[in-house]
C-alpha atoms as a PDB file:
ATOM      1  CA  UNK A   1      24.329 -31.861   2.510  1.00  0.00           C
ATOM      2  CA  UNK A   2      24.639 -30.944   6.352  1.00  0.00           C
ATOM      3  CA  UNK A   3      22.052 -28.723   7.984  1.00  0.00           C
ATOM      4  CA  UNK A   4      24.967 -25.710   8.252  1.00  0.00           C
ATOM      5  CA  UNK A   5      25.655 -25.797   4.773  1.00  0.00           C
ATOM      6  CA  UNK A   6      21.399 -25.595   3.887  1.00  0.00           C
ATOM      7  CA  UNK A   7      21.072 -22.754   6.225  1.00  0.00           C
ATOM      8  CA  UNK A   8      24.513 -21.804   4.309  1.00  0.00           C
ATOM      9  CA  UNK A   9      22.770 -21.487   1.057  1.00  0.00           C
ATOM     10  CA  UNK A  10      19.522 -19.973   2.222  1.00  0.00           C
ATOM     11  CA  UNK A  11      21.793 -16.854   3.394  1.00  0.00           C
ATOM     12  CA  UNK A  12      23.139 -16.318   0.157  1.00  0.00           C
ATOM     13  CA  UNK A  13      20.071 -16.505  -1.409  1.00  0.00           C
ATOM     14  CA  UNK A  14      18.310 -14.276   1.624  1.00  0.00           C
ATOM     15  CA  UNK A  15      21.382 -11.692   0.727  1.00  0.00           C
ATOM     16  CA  UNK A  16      20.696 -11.904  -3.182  1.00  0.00           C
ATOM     17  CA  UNK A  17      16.913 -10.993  -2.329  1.00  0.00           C
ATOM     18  CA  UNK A  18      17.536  -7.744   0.091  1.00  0.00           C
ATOM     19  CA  UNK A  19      19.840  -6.454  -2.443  1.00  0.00           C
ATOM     20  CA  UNK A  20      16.882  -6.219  -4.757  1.00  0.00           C
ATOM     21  CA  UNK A  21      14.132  -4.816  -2.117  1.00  0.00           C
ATOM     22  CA  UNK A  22      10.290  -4.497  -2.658  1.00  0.00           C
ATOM     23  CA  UNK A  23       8.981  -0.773  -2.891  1.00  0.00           C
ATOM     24  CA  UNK A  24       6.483   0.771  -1.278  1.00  0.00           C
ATOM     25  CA  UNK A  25       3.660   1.590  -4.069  1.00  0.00           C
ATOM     26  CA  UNK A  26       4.272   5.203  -5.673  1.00  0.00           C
ATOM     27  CA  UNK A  27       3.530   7.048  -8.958  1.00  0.00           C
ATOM     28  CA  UNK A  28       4.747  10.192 -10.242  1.00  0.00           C
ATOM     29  CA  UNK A  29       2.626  12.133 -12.617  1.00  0.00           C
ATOM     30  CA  UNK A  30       2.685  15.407 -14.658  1.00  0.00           C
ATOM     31  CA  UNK A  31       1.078  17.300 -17.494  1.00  0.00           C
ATOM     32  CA  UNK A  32       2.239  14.815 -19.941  1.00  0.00           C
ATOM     33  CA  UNK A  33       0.358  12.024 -18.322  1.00  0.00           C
ATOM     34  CA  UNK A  34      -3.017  13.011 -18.552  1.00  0.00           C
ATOM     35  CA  UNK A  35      -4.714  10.059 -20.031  1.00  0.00           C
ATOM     36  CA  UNK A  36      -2.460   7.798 -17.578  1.00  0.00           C
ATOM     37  CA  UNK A  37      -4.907   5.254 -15.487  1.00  0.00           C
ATOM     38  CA  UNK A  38      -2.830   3.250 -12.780  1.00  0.00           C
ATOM     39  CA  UNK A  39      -4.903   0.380 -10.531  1.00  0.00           C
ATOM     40  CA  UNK A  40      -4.138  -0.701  -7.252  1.00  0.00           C
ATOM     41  CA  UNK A  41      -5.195  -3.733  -4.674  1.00  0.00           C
ATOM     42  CA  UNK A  42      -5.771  -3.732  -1.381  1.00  0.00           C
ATOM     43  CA  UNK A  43      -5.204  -6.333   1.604  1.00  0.00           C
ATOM     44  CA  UNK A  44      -7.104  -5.439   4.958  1.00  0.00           C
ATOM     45  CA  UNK A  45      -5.354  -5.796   8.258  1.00  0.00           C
ATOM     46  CA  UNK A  46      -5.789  -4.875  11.987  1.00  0.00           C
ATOM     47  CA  UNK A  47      -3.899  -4.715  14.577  1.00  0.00           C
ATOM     48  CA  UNK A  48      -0.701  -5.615  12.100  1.00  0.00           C
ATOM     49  CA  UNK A  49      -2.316  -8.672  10.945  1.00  0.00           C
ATOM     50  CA  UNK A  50      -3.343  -9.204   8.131  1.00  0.00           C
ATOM     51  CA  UNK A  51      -7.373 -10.380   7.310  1.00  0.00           C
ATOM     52  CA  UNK A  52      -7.970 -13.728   5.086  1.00  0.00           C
ATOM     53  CA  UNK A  53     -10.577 -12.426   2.708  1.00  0.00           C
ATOM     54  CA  UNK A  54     -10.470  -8.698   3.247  1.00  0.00           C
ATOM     55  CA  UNK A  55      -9.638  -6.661  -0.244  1.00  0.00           C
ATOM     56  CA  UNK A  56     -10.320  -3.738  -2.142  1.00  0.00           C
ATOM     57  CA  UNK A  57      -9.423  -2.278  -5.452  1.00  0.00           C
ATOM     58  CA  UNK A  58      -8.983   1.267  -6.747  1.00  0.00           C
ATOM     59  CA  UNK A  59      -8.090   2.717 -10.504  1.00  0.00           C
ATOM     60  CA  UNK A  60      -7.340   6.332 -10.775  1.00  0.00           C
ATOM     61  CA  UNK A  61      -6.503   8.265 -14.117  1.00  0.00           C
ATOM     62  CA  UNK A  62      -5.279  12.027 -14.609  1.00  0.00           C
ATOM     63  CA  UNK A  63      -7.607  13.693 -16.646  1.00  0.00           C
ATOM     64  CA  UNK A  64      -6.364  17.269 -16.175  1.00  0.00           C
ATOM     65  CA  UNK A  65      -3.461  19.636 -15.120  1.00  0.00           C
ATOM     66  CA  UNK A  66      -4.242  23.115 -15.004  1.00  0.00           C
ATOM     67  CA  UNK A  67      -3.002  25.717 -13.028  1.00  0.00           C
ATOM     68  CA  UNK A  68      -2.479  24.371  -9.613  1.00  0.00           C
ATOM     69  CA  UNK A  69      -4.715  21.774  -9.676  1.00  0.00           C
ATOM     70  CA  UNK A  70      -4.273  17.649 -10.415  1.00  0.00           C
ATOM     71  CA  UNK A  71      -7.835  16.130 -11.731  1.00  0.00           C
ATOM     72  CA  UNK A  72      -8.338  12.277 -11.392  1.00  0.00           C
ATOM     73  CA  UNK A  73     -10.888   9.977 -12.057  1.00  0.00           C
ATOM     74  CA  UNK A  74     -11.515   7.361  -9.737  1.00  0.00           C
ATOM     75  CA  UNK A  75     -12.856   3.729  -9.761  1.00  0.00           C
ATOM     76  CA  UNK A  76     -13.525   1.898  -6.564  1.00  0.00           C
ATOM     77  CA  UNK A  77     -14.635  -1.532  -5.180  1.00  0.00           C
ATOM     78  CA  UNK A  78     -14.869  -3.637  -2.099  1.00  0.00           C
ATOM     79  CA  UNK A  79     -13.835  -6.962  -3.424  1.00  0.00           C
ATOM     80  CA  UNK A  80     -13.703  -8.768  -0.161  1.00  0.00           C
ATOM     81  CA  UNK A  81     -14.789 -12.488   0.053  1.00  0.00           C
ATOM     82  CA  UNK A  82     -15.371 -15.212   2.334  1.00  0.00           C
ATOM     83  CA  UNK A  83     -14.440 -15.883   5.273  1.00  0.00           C
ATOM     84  CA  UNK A  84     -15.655 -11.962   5.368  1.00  0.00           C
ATOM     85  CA  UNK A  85     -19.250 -11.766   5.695  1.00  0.00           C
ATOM     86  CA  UNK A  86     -19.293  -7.976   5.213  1.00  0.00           C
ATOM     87  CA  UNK A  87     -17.978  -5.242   5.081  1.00  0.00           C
ATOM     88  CA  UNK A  88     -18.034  -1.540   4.483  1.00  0.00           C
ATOM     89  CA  UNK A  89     -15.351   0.337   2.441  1.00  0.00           C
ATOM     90  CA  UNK A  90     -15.427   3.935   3.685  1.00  0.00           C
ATOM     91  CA  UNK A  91     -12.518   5.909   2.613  1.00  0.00           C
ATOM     92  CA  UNK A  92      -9.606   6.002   0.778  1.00  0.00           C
ATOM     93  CA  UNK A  93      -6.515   7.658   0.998  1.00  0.00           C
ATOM     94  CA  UNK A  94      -2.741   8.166   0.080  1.00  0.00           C
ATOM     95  CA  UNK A  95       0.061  10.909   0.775  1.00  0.00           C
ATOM     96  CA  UNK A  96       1.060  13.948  -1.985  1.00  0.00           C
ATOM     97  CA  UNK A  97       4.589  15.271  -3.034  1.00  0.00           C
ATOM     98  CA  UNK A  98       4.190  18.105  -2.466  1.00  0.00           C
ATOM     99  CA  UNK A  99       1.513  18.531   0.095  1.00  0.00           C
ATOM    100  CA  UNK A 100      -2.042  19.593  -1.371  1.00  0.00           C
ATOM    101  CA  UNK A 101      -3.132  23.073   0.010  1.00  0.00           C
ATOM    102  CA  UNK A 102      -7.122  21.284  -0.361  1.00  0.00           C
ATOM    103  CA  UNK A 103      -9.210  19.182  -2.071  1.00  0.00           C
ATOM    104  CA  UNK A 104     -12.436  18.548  -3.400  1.00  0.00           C
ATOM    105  CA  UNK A 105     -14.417  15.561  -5.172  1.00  0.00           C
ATOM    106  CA  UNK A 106     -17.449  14.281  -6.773  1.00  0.00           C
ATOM    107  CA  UNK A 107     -19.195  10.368  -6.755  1.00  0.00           C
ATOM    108  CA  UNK A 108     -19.377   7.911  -3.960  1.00  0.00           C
ATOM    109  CA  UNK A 109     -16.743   9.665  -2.143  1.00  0.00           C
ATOM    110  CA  UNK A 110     -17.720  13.183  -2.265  1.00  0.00           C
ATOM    111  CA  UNK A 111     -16.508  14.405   1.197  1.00  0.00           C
ATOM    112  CA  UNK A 112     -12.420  15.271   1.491  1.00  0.00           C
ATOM    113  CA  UNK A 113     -10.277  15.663   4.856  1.00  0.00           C
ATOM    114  CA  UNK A 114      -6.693  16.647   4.715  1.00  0.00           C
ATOM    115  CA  UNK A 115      -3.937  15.494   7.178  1.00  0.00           C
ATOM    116  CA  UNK A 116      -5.569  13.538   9.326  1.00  0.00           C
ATOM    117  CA  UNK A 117      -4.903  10.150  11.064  1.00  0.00           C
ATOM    118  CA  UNK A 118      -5.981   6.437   9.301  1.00  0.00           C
ATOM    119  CA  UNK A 119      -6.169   3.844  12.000  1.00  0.00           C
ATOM    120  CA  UNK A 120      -4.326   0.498  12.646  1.00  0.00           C
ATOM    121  CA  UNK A 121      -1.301   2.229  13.318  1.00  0.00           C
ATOM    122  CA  UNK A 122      -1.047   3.985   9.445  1.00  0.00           C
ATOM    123  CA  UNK A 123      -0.876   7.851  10.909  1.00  0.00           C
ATOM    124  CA  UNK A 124      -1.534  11.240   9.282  1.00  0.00           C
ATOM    125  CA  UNK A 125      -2.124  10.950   5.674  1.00  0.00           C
ATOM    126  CA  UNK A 126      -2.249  13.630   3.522  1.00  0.00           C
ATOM    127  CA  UNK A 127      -5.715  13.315   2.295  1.00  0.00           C
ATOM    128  CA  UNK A 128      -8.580  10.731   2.646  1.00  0.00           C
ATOM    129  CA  UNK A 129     -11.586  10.910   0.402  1.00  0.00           C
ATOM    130  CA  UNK A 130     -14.997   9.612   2.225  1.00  0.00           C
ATOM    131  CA  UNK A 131     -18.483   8.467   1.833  1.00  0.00           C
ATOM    132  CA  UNK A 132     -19.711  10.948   4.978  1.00  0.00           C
ATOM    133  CA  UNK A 133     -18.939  14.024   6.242  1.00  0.00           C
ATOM    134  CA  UNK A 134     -17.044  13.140   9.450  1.00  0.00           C
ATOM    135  CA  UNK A 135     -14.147  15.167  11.023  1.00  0.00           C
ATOM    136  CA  UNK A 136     -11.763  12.887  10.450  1.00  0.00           C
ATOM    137  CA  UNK A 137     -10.427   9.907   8.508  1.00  0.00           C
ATOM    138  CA  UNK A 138     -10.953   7.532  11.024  1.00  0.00           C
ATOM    139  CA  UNK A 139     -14.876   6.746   9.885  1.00  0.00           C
ATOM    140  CA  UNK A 140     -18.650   7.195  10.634  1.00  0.00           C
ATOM    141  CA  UNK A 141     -21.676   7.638   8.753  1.00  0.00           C
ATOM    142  CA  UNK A 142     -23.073   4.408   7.299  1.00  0.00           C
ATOM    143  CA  UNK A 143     -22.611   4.588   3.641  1.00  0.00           C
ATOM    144  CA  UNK A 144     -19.654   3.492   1.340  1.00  0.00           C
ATOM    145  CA  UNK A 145     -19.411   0.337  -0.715  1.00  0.00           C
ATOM    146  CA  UNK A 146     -20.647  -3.016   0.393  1.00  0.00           C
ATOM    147  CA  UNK A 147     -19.376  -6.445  -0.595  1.00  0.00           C
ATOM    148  CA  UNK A 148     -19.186  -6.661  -4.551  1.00  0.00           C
ATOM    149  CA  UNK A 149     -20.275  -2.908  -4.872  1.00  0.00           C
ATOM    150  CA  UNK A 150     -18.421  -0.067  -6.535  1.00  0.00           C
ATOM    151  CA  UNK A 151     -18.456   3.267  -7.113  1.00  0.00           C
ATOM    152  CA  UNK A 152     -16.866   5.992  -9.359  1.00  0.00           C
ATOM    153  CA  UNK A 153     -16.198  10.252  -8.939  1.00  0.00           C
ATOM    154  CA  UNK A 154     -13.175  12.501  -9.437  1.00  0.00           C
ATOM    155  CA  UNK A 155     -10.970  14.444  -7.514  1.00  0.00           C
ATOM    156  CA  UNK A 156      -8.864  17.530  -7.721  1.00  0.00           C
ATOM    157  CA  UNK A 157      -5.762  17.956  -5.820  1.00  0.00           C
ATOM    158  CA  UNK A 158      -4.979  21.812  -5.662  1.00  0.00           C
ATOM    159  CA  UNK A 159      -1.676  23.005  -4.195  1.00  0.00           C
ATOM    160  CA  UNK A 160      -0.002  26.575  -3.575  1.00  0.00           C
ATOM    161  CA  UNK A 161       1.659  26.980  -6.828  1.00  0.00           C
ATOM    162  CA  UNK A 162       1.578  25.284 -10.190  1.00  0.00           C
ATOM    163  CA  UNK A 163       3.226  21.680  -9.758  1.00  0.00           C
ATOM    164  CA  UNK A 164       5.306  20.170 -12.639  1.00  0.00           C
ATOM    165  CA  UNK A 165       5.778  16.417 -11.003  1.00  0.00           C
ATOM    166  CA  UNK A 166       3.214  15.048  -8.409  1.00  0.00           C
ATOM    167  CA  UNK A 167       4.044  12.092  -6.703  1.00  0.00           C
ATOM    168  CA  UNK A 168       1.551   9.912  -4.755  1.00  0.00           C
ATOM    169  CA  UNK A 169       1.991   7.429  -2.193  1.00  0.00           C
ATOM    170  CA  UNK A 170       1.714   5.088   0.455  1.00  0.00           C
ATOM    171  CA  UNK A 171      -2.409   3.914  -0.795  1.00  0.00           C
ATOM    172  CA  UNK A 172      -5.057   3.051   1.758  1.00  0.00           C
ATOM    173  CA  UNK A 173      -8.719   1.850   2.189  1.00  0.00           C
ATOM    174  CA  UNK A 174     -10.842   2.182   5.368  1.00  0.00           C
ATOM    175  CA  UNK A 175     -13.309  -0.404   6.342  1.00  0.00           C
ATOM    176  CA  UNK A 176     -16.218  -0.931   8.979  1.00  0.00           C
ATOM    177  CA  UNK A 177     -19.283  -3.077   9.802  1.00  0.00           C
ATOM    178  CA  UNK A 178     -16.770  -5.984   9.736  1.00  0.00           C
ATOM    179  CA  UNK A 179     -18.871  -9.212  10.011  1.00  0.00           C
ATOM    180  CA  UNK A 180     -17.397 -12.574   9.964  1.00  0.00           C
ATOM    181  CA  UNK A 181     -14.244 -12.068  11.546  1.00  0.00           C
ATOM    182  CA  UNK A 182     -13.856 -13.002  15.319  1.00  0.00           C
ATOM    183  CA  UNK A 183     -12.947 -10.131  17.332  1.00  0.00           C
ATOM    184  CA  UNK A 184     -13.138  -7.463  14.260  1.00  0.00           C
ATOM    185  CA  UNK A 185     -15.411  -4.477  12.899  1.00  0.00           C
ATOM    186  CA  UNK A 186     -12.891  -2.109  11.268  1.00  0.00           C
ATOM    187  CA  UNK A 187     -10.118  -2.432   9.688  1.00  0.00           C
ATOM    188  CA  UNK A 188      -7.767  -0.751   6.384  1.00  0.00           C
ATOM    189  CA  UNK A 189      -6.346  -1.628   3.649  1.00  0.00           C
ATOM    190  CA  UNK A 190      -2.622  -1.164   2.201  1.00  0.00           C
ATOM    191  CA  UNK A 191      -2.683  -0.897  -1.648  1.00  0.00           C
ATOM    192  CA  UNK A 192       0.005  -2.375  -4.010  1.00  0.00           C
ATOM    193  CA  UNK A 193      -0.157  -1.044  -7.620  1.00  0.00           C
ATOM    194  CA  UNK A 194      -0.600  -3.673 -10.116  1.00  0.00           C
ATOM    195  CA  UNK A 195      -0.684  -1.733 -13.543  1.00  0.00           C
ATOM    196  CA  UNK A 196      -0.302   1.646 -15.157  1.00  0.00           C
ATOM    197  CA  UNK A 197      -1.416   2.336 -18.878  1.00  0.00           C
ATOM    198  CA  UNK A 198      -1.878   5.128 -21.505  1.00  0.00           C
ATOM    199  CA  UNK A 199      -0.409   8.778 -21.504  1.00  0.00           C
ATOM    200  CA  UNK A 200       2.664   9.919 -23.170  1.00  0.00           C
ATOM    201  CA  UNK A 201       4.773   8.513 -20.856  1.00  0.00           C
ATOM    202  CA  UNK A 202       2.757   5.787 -18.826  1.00  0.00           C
ATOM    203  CA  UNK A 203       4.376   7.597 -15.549  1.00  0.00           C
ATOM    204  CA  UNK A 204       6.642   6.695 -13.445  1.00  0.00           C
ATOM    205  CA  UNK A 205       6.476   4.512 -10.811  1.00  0.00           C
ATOM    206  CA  UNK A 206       8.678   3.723  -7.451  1.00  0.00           C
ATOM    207  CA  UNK A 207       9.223   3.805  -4.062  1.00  0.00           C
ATOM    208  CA  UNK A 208      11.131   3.182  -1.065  1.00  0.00           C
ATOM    209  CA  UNK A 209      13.100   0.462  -0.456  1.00  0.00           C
ATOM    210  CA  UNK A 210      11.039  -1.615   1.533  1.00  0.00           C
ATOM    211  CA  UNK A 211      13.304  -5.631   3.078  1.00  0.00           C
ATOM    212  CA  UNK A 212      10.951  -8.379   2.024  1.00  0.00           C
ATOM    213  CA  UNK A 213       9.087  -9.831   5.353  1.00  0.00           C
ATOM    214  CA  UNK A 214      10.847 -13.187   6.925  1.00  0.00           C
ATOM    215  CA  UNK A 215      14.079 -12.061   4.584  1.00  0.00           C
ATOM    216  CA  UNK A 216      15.572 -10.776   7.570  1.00  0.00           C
ATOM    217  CA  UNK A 217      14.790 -13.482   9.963  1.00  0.00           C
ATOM    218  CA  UNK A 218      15.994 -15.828   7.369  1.00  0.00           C
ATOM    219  CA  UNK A 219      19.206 -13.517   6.719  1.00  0.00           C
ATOM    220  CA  UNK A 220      20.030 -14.134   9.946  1.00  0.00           C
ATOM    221  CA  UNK A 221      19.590 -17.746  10.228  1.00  0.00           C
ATOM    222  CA  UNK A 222      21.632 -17.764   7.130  1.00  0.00           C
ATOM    223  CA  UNK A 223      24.478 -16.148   9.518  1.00  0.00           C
ATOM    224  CA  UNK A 224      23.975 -18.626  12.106  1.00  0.00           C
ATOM    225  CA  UNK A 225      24.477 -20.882   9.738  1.00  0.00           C
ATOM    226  CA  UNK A 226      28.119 -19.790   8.062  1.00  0.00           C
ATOM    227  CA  UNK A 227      29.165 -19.430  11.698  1.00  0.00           C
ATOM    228  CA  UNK A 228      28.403 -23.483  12.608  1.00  0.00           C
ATOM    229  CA  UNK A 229      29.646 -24.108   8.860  1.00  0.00           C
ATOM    230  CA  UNK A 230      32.963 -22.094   9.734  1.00  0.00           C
ATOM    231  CA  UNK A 231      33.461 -23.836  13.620  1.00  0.00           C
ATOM    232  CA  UNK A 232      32.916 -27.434  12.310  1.00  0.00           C
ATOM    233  CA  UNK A 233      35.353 -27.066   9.586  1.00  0.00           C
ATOM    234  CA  UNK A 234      38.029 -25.759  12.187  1.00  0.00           C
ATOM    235  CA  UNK A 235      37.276 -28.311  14.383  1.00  0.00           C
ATOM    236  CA  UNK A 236      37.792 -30.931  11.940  1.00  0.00           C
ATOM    237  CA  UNK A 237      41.167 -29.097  10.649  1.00  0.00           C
ATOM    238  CA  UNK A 238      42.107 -28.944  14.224  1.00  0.00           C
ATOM    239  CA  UNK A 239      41.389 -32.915  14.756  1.00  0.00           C
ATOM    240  CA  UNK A 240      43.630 -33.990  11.651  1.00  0.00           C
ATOM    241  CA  UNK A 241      46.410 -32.086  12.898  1.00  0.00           C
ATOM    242  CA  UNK A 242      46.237 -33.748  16.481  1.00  0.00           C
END
């Protein structure tokens, strides 16, 4: 098989994979999904690259709708390993549908701060929950979760009026006192859900559509790739007729 018709093939197969995107991690929950525990894991990165060794994981599970207000249970844990020497995680965070009017919570992240900006180029989330009472998102204090700890709370979102769906989104984890990695102390984390259990209905889960990374550099060599296919074929039909 000639190189053109390799490069050929990986196109198609580069085109069958964008048409079925990865999302990025949501969950939509109402009063018929109390009981409903979804987990999440987290890969660190800074700077836009990503950290060998830098993880986190989170489980949260409605436990009440009433009124205005969205309770959840929370589980957290800085799961990093080596080459990390340690680490700190300090927040966590994600977006609401609709926006929370405030927030409170309980546990190893007691303090709340609403739409404020997570570093390494994340933005303004909607609301981070945090180990110390800072004015922002970004960090301070010197408490959280160390390597292999944990630590468990709740949290009630409240909004202006009662709220029959809430969607959340777009999951992050803070982290600080970086050791072991040249050139870094702090860093986040971008979660991806990995399961979702109990309640009537289990939730629902989605997203955005999100193109695989490398598809679209390999999409396009797939292009290149018809176009050599194409020339070389009309060259040859061009050399039979002379």
């Amino acid at each position: 098989m000639t190189i053109s018709k390799v490069i050929s093939a990986l196109a198609a197969g580069a085109a069958m994979a964008l048409a079925a995107p990865a999302y990025a991690d949501s969950i939509t929950l109402g009063s018929g999904d109390i009981g409903t525990s979804f987990s999440l894991n987290y890969d660190g990165f800074s700077g836009g690259t990503a950290i060998d060794g830098l993880s986190g994981s989170t489980t949260f599970k409605l436990t009440g709708v009433s009124g205005n207000n969205y309770t959840v249970d929370y589980s957290v844990a800085n799961t990093s390993t080596s080459p990390v020497t340690g680490s700190r995680l300090s927040s966590f965070a994600f977006n609401t549908d609709p926006n929370i009017t405030s927030a409170s919570s309980t546990g190893a992240f007691a303090y709340t701060t609403l739409s404020s900006t997570y570093p390494n180029g994340i933005g303004t989330v909607d609301v981070c929950f945090k180990d110390a009472t800072t004015g922002s998102c970004a960090g301070g204090g010197s408490g959280g979760l160390l390597m292999g700890e944990s630590g468990t709370g709740s949290f009630t979102l409240s909004f202006a009026a009662p709220v029959s769906a809430l969607t959340l989104s777009d999951f992050y984890v803070r982290y600080q006192s970086i050791s072991g990695v040249h050139g870094i102390t702090s860093a986040s984390g971008s979660g991806t859900m990995t399961s979702t259990s109990g309640g009537s209905t289990g939730g629902s889960t989605g997203g955005t559509p999100v193109p695989e990374p490398g598809m679209l550099g390999l999409f396009g060599a797939g292009l290149i790739g018809l176009a050599l296919s194409r020339r070389n074929r009309a060259a040859k039909r061009q050399a039979i007729a002379i």
